[in-house]
C-alpha atoms as a PDB file:
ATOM      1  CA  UNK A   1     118.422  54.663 -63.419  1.00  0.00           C
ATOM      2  CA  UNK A   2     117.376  54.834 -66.970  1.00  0.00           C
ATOM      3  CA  UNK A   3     114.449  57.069 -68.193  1.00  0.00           C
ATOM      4  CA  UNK A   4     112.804  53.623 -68.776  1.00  0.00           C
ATOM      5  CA  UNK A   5     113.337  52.627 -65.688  1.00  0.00           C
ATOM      6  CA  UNK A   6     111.960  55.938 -64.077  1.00  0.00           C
ATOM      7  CA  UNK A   7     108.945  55.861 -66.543  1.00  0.00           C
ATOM      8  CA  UNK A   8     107.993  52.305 -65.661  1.00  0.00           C
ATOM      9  CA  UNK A   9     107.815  53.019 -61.929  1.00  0.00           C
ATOM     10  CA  UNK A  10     106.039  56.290 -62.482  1.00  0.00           C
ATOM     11  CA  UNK A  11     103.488  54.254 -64.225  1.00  0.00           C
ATOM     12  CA  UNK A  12     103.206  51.203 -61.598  1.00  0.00           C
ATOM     13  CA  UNK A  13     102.689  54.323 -59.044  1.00  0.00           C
ATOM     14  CA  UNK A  14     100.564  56.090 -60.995  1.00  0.00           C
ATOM     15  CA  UNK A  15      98.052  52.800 -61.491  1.00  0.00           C
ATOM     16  CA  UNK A  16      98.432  51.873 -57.680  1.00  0.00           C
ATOM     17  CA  UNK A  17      97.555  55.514 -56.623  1.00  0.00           C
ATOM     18  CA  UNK A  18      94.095  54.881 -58.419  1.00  0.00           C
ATOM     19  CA  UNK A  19      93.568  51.643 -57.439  1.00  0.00           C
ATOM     20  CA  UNK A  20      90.446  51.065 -54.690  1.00  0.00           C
ATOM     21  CA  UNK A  21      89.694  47.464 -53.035  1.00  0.00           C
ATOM     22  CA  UNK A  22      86.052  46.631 -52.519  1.00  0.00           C
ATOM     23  CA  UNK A  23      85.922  47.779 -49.118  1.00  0.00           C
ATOM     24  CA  UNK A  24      86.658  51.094 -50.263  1.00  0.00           C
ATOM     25  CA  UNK A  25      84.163  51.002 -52.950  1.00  0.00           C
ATOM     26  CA  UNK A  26      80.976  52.058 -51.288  1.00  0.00           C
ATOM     27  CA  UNK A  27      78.298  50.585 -53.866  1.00  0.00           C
ATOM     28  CA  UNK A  28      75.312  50.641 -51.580  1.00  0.00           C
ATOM     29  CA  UNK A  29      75.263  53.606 -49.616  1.00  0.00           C
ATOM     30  CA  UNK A  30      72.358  55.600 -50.698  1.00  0.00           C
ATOM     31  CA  UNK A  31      68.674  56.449 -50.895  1.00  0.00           C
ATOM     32  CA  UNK A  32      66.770  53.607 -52.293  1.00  0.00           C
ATOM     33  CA  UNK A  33      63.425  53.833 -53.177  1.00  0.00           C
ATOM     34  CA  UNK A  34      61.280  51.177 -55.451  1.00  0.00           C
ATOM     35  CA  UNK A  35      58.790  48.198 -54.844  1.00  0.00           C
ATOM     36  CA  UNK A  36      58.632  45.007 -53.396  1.00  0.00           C
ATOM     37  CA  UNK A  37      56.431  42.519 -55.975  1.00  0.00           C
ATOM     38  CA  UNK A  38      54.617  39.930 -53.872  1.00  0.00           C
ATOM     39  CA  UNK A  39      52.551  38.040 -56.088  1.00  0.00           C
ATOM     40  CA  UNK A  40      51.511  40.615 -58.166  1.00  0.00           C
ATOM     41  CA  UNK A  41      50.750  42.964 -55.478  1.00  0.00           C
ATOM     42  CA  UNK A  42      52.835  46.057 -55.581  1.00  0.00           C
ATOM     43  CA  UNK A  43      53.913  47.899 -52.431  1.00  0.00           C
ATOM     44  CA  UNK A  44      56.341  51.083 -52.662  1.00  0.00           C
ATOM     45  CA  UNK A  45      59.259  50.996 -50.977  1.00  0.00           C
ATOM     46  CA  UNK A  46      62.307  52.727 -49.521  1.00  0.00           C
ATOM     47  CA  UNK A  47      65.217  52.852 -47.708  1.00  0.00           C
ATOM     48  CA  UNK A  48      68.448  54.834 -46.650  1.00  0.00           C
ATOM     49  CA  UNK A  49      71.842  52.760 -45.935  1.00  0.00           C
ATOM     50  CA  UNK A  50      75.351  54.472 -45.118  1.00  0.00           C
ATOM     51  CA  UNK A  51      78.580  53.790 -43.961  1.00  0.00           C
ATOM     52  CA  UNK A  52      80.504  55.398 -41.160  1.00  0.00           C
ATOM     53  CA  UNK A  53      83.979  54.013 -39.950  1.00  0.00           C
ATOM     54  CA  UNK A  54      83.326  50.783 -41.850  1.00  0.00           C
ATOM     55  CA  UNK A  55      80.095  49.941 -40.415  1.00  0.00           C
ATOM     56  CA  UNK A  56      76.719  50.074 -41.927  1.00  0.00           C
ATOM     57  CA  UNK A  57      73.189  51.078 -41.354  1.00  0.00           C
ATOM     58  CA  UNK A  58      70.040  52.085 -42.428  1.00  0.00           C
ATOM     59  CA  UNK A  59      66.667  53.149 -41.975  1.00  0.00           C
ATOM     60  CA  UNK A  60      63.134  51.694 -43.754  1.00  0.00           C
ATOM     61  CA  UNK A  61      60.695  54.530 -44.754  1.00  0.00           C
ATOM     62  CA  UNK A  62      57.339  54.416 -45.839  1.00  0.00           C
ATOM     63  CA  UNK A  63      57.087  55.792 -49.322  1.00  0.00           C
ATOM     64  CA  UNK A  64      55.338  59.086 -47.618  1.00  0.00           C
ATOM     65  CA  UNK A  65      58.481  59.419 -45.418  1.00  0.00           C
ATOM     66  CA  UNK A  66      56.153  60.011 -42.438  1.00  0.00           C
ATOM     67  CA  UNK A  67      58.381  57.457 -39.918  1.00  0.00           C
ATOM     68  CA  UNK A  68      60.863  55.431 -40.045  1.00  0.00           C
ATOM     69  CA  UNK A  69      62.660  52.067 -38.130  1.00  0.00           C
ATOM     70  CA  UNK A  70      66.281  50.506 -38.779  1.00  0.00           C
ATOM     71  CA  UNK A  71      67.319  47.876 -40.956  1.00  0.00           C
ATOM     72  CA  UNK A  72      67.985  44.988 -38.875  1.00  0.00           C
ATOM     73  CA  UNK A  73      71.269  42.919 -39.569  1.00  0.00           C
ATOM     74  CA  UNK A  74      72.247  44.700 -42.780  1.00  0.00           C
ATOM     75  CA  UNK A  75      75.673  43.304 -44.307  1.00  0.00           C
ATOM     76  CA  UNK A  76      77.262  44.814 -47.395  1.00  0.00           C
ATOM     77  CA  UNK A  77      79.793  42.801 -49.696  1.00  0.00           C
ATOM     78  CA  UNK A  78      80.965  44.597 -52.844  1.00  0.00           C
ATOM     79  CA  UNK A  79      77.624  44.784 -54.480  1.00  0.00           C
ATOM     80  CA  UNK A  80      75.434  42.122 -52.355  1.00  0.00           C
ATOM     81  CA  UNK A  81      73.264  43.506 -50.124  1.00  0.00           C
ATOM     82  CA  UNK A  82      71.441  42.081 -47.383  1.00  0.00           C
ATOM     83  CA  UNK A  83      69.295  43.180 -44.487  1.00  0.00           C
ATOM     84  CA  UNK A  84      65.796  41.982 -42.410  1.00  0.00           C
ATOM     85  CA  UNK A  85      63.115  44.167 -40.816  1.00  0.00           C
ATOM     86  CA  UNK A  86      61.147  42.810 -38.147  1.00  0.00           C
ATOM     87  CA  UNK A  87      59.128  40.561 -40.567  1.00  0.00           C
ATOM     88  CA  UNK A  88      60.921  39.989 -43.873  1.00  0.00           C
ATOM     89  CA  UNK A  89      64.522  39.351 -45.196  1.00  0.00           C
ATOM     90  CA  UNK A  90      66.164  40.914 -48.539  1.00  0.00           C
ATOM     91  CA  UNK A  91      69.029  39.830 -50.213  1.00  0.00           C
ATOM     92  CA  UNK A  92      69.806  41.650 -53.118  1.00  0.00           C
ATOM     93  CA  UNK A  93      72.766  42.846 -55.879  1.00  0.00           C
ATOM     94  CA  UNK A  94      73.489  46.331 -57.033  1.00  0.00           C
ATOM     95  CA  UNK A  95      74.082  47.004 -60.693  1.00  0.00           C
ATOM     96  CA  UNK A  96      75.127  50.305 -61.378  1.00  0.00           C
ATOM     97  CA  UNK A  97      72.377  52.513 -59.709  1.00  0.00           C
ATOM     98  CA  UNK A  98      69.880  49.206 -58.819  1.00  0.00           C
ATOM     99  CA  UNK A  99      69.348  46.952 -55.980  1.00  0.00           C
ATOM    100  CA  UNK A 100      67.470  44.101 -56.571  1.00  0.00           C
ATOM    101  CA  UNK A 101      66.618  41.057 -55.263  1.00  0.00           C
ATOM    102  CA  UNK A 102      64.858  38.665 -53.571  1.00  0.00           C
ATOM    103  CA  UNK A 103      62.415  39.053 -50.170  1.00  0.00           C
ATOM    104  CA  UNK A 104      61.336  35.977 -47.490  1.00  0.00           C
ATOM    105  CA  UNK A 105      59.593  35.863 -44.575  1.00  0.00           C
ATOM    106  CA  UNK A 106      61.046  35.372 -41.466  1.00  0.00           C
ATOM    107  CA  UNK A 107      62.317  33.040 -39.880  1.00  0.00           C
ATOM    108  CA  UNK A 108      60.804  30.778 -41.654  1.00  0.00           C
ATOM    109  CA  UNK A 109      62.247  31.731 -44.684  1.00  0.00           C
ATOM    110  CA  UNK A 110      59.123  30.922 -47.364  1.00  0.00           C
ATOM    111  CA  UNK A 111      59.716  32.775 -50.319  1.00  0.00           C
ATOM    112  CA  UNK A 112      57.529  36.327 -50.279  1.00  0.00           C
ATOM    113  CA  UNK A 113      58.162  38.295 -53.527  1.00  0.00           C
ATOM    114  CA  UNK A 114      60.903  40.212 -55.542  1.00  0.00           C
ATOM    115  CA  UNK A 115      62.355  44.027 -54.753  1.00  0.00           C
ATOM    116  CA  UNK A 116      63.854  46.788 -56.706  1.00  0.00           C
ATOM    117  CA  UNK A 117      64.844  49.612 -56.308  1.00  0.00           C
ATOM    118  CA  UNK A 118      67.193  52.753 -57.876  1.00  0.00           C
ATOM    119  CA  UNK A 119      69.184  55.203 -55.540  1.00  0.00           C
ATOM    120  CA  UNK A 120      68.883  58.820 -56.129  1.00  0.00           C
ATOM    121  CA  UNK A 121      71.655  59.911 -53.892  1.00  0.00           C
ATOM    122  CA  UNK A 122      74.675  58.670 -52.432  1.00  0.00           C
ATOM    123  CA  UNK A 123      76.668  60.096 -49.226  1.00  0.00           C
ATOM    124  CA  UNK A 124      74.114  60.987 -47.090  1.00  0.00           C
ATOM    125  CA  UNK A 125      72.991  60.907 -43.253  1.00  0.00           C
ATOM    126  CA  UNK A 126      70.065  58.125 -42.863  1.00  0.00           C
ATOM    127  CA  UNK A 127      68.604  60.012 -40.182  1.00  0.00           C
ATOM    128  CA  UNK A 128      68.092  63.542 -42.512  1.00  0.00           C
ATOM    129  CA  UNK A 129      64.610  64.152 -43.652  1.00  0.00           C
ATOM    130  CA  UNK A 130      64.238  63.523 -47.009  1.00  0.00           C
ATOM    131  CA  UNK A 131      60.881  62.971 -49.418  1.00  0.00           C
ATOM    132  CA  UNK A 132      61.141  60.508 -52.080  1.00  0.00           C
ATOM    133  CA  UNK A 133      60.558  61.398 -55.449  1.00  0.00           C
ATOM    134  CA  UNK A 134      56.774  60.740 -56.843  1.00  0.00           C
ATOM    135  CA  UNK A 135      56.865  57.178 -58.261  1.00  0.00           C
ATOM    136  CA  UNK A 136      54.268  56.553 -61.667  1.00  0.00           C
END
């Protein structure tokens, strides 16, 4: 084989050694924490999601961590996010360190407000005790 030859594969290898599909990209494991915007109304909110063997979950906090219940039907893909608590469904997209999206009520699915929130930490056990940073 030519050096070219050798140098071109090297490179292909190289590229295809760094490449990750979008199932391997984990954009929405995390701590969340934000606010969900319901007419005007503010309420805090927060939330932990992670992925283990290719399945997620997570756990909704109150904003004083005191508590906690699991995120009901939550389905990643790429960078949308979507999951329902008891009352409400969220559908949301991440960009870069955000979630954000919109909130309905179930199962009726009436529009209820807007969310957002910004992840402080990535790779980490839903059920560890954490306490969320002190929001403005």
């Amino acid at each position: 084989m030519s050096k070219r030859t050798i140098a071109a594969m090297a490179a292909a290898l190289t590229g295809c050694a760094g490449m990750r599909t979008m199932e391997e990209l984990d954009f929405a494991s995390g701590r969340w924490v934000g606010e969900i915007d319901h007419g005007g109304a503010v309420q805090p909110l927060s939330f932990d999601i992670a992925r283990e063997n290719g399945v997620y979950r997570g756990q909704l906090r109150s904003i004083a961590g005191v508590g906690g219940r699991p995120l009901e039907n939550l389905e990643v893909q790429g960078d949308q996010v979507g999951f329902e608590t008891d009352e409400l469904r969220f559908a949301g997209h991440i960009t870069r360190s955000t979630l954000a999206g919109t909130v309905s009520q179930k199962p009726s699915g009436a529009p209820f407000g807007e969310f957002s929130v910004i992840t402080y930490a990535r790779d980490h056990s839903p059920s560890s005790e954490w306490s969320p940073p002190i929001l403005p």
